[in-house]
PDB file of N, CA and C in Angstrom:
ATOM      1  N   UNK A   1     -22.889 -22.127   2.804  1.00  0.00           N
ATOM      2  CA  UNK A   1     -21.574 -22.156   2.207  1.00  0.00           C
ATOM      3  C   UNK A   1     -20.894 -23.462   2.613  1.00  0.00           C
ATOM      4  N   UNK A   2     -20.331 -24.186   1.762  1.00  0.00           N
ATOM      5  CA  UNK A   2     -19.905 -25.154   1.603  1.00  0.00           C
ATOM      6  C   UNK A   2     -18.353 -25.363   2.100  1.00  0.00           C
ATOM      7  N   UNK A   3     -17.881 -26.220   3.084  1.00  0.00           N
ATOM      8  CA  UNK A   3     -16.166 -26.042   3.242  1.00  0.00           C
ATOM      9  C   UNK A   3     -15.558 -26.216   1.964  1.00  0.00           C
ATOM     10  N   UNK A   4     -15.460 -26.571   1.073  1.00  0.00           N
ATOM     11  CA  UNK A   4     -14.612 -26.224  -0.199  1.00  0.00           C
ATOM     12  C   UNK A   4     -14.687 -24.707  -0.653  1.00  0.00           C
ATOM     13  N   UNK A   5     -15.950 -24.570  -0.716  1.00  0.00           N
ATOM     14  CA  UNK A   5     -16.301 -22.700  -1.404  1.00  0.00           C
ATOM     15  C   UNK A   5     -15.433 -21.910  -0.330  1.00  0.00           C
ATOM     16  N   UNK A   6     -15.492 -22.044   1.191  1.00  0.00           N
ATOM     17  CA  UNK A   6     -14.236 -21.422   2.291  1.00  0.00           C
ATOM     18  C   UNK A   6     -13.181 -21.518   2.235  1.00  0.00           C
ATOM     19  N   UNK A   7     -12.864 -22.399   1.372  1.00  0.00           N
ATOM     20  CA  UNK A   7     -11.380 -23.103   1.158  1.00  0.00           C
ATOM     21  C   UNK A   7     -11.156 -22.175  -0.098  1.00  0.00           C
ATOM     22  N   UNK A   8     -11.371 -22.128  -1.024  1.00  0.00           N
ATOM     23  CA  UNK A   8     -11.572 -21.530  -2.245  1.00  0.00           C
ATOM     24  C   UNK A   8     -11.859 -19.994  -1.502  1.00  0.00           C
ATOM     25  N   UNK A   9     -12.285 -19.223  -1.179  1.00  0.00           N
ATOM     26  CA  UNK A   9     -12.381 -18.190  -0.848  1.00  0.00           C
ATOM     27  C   UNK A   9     -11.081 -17.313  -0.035  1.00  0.00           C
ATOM     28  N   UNK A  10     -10.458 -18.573   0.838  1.00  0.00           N
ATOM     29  CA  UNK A  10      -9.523 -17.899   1.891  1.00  0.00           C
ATOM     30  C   UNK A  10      -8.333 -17.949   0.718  1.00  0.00           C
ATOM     31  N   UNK A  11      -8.299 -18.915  -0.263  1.00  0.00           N
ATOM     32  CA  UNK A  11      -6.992 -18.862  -0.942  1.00  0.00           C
ATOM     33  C   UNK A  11      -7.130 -18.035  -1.856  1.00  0.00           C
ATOM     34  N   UNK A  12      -8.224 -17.305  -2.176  1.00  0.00           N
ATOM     35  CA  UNK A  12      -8.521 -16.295  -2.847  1.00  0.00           C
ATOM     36  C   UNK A  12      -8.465 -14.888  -2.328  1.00  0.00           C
ATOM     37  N   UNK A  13      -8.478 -14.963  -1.409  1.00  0.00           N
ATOM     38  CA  UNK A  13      -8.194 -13.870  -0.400  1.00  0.00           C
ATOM     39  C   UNK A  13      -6.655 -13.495  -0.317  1.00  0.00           C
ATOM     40  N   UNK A  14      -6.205 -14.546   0.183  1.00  0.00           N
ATOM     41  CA  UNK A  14      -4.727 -14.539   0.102  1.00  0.00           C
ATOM     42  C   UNK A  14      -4.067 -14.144  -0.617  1.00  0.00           C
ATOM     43  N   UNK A  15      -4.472 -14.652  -1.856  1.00  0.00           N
ATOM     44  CA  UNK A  15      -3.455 -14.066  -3.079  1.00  0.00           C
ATOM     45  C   UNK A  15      -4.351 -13.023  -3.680  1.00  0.00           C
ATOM     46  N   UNK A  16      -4.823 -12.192  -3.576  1.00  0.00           N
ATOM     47  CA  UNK A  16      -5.334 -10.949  -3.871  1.00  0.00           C
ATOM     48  C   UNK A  16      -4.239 -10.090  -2.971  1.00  0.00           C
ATOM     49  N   UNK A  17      -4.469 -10.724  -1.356  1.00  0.00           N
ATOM     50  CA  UNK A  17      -3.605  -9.272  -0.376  1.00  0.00           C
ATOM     51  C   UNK A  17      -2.169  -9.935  -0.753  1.00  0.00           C
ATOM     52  N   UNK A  18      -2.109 -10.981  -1.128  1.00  0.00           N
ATOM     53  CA  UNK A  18      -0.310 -10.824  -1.160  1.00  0.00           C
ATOM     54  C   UNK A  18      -0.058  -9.898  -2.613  1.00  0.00           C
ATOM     55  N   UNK A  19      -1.003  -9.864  -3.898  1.00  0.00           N
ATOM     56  CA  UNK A  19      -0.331  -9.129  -4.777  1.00  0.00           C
ATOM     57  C   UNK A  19      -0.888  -7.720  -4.661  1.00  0.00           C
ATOM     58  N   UNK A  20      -1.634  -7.341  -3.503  1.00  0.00           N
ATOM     59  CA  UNK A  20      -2.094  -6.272  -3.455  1.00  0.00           C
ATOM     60  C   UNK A  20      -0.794  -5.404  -2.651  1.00  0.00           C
ATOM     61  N   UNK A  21      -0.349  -6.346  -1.531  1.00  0.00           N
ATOM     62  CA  UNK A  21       1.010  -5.952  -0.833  1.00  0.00           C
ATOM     63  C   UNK A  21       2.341  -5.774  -1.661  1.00  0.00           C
ATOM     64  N   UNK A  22       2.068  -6.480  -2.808  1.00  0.00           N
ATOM     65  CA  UNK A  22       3.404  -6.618  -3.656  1.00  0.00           C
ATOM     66  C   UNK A  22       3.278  -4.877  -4.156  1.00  0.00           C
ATOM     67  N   UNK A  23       1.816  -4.842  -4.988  1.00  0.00           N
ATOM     68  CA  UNK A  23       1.806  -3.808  -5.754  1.00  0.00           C
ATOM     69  C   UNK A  23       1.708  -2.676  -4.801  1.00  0.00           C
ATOM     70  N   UNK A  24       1.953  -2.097  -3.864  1.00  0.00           N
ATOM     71  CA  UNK A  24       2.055  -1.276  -2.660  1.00  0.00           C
ATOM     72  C   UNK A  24       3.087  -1.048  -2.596  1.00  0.00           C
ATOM     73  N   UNK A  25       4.343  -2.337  -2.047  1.00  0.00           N
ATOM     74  CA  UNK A  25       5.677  -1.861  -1.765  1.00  0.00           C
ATOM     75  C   UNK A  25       6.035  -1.616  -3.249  1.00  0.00           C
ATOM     76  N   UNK A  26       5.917  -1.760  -4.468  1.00  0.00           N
ATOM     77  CA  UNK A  26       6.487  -1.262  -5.148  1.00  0.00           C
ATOM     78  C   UNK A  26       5.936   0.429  -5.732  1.00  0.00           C
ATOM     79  N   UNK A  27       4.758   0.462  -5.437  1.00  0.00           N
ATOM     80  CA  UNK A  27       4.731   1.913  -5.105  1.00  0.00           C
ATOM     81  C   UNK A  27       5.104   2.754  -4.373  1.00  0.00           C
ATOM     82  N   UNK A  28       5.299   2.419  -2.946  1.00  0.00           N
ATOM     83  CA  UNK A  28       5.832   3.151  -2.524  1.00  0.00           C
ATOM     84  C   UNK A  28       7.427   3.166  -2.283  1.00  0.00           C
ATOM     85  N   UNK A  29       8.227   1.838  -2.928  1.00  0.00           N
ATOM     86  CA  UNK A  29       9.345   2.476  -3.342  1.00  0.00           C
ATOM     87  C   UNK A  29       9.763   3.333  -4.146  1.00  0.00           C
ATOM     88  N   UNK A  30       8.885   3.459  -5.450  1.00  0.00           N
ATOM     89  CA  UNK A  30       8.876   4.074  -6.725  1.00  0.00           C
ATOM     90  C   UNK A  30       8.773   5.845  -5.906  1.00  0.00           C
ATOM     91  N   UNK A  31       7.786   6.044  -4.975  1.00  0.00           N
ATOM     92  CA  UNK A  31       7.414   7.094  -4.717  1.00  0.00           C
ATOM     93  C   UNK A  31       8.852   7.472  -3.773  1.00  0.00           C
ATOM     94  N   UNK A  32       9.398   6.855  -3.053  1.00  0.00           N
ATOM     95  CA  UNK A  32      10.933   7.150  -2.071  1.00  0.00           C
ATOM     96  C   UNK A  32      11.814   7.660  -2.933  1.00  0.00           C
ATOM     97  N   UNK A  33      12.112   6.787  -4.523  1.00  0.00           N
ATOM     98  CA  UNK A  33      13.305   6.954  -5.822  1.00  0.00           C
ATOM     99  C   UNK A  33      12.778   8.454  -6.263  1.00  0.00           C
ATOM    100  N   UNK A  34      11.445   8.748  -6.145  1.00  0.00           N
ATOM    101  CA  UNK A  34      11.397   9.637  -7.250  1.00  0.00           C
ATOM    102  C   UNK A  34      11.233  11.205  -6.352  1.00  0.00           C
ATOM    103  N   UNK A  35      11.308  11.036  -4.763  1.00  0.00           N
ATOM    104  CA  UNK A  35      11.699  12.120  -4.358  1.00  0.00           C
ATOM    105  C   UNK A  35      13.336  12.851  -4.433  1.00  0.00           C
ATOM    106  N   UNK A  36      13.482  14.111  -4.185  1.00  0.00           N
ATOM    107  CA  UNK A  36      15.147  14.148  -4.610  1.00  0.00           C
ATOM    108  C   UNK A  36      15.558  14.803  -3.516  1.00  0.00           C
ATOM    109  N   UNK A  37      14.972  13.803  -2.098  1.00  0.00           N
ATOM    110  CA  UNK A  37      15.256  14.308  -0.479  1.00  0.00           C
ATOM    111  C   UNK A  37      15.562  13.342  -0.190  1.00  0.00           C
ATOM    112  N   UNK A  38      15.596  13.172   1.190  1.00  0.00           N
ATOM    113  CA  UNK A  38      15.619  11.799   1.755  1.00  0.00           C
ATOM    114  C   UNK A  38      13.879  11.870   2.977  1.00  0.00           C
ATOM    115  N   UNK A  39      12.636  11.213   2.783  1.00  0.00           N
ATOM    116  CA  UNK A  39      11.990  10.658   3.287  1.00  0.00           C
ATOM    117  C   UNK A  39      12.070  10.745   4.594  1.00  0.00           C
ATOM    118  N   UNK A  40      12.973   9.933   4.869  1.00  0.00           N
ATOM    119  CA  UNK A  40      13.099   9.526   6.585  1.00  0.00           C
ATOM    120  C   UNK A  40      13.677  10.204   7.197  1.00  0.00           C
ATOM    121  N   UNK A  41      14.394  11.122   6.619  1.00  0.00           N
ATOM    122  CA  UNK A  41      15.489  12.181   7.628  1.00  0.00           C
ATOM    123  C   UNK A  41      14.302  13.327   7.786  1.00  0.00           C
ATOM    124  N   UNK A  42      13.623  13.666   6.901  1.00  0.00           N
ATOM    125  CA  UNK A  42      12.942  14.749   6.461  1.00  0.00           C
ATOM    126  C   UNK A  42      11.681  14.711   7.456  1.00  0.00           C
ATOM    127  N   UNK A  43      10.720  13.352   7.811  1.00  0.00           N
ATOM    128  CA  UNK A  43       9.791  13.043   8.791  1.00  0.00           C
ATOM    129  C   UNK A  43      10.279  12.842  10.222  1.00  0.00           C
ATOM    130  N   UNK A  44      11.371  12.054  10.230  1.00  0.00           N
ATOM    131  CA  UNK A  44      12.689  11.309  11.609  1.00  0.00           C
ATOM    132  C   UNK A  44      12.897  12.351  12.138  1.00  0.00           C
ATOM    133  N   UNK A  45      14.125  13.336  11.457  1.00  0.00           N
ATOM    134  CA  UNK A  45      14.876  13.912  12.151  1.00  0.00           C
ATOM    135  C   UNK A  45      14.348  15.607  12.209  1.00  0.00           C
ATOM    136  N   UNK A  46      14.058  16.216  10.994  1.00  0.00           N
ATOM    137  CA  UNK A  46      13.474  17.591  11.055  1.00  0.00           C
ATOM    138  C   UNK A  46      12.200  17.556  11.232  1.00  0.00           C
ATOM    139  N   UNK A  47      11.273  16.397  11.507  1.00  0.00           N
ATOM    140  CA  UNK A  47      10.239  16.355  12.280  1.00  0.00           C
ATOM    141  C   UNK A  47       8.972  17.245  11.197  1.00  0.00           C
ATOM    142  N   UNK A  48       9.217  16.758  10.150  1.00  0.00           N
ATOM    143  CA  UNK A  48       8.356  18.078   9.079  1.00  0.00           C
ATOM    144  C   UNK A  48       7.047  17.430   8.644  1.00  0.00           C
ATOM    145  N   UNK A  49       6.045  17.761   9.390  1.00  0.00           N
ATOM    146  CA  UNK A  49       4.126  16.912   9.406  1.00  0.00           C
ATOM    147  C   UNK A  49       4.206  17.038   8.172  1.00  0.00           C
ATOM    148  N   UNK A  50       4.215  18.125   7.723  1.00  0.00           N
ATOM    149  CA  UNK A  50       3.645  18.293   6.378  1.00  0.00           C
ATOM    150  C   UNK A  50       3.816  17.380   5.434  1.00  0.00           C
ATOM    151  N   UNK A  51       4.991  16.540   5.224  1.00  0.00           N
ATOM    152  CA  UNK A  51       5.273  16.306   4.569  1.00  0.00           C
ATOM    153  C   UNK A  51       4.774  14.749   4.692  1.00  0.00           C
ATOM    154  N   UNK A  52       5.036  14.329   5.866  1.00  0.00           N
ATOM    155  CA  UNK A  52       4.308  13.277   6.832  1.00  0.00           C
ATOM    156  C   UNK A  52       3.036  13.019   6.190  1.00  0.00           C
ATOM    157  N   UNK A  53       2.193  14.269   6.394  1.00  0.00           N
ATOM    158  CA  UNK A  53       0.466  14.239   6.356  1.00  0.00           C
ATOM    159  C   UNK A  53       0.653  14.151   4.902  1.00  0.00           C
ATOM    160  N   UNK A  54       1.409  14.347   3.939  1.00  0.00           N
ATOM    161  CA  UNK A  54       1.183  14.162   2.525  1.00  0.00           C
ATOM    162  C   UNK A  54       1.435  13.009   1.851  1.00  0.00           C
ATOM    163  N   UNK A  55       2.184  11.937   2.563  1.00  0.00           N
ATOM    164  CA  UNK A  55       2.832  10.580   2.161  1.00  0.00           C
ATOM    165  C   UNK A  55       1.879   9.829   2.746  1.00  0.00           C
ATOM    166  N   UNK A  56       1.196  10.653   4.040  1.00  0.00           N
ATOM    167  CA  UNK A  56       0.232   8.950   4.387  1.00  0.00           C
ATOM    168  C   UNK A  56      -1.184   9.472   3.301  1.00  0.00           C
ATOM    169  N   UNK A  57      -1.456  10.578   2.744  1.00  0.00           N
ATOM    170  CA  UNK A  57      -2.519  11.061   1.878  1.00  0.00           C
ATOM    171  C   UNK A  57      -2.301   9.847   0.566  1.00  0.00           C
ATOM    172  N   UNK A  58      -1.088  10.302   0.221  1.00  0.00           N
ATOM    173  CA  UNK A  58      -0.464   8.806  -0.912  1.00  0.00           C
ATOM    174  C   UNK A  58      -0.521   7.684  -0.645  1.00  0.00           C
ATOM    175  N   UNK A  59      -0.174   7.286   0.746  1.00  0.00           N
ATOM    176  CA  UNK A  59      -0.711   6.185   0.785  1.00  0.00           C
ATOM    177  C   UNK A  59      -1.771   5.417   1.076  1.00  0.00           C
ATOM    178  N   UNK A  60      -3.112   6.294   1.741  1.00  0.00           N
ATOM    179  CA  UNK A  60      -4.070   5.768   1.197  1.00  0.00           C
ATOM    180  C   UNK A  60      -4.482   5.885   0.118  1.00  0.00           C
ATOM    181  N   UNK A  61      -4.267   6.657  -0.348  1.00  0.00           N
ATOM    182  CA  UNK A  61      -4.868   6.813  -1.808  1.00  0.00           C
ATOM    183  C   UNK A  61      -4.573   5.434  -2.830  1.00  0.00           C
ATOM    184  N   UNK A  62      -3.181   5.273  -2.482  1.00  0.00           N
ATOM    185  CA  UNK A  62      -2.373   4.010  -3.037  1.00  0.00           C
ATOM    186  C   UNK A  62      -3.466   2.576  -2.592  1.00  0.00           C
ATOM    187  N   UNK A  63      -3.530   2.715  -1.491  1.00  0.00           N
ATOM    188  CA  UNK A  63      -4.782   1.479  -0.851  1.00  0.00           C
ATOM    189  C   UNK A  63      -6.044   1.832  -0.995  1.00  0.00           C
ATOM    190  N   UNK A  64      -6.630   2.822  -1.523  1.00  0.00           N
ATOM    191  CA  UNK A  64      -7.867   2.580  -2.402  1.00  0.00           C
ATOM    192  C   UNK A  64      -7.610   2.564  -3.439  1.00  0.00           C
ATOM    193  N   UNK A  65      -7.191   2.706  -4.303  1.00  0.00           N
ATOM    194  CA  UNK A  65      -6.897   2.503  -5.862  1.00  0.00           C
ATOM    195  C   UNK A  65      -6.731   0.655  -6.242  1.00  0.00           C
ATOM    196  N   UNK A  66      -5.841   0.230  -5.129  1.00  0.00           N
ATOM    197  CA  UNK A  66      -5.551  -1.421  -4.929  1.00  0.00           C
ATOM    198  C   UNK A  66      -6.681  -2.014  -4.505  1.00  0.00           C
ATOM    199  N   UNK A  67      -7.107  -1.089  -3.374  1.00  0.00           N
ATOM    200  CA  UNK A  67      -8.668  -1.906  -2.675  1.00  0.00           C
ATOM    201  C   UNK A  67     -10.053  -2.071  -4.146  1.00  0.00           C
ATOM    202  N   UNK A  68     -10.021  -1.032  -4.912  1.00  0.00           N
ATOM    203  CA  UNK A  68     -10.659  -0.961  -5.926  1.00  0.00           C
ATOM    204  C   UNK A  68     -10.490  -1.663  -6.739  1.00  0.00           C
ATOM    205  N   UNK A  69      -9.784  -1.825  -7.004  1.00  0.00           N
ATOM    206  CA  UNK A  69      -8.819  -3.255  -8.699  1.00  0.00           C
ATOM    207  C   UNK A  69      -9.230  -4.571  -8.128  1.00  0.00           C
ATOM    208  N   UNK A  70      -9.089  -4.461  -6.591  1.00  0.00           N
ATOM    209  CA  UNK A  70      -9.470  -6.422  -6.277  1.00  0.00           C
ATOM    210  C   UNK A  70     -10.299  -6.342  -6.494  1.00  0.00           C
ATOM    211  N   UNK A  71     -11.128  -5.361  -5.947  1.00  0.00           N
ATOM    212  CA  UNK A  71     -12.373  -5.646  -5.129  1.00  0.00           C
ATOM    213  C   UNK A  71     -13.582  -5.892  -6.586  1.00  0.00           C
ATOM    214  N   UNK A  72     -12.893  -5.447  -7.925  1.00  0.00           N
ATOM    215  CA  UNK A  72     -13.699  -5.265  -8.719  1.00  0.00           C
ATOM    216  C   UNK A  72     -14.546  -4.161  -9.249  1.00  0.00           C
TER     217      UNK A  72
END
């Protein structure tokens, strides 16, 4: 591998995870708007897993679906 093809690769890298990060936070804002609770009081303060263990389920799911689209 050639230092240009590394050069070409890392900036390819880059802008894959920066629009992979873009398309993330805007999912998971979309997913905060479209509950009709509040999120953080609901995990923070009443301490409720369940609900916890179901948002990080979304969010991987959210990061394989993204990991899949780059990755090809």
């Amino acid at each position: 591998m050639k230092i240009s093809q590394i050069g070409d690769a890392v900036v390819s890298s880059a802008t894959f995870a920066g629009i992979g990060l873009v398309v993330f936070a805007l999912a998971f804002f979309l997913m905060v708007k479209v509950t009709p609770f509040s999120i953080r009081k609901e995990i923070e303060e009443d301490h409720n897993t369940a609900l916890a263990v179901i948002m990080a389920g979304v969010i991987i799911g959210i990061s394989l679906i993204i990991s899949a689209a780059i990755g090809g």
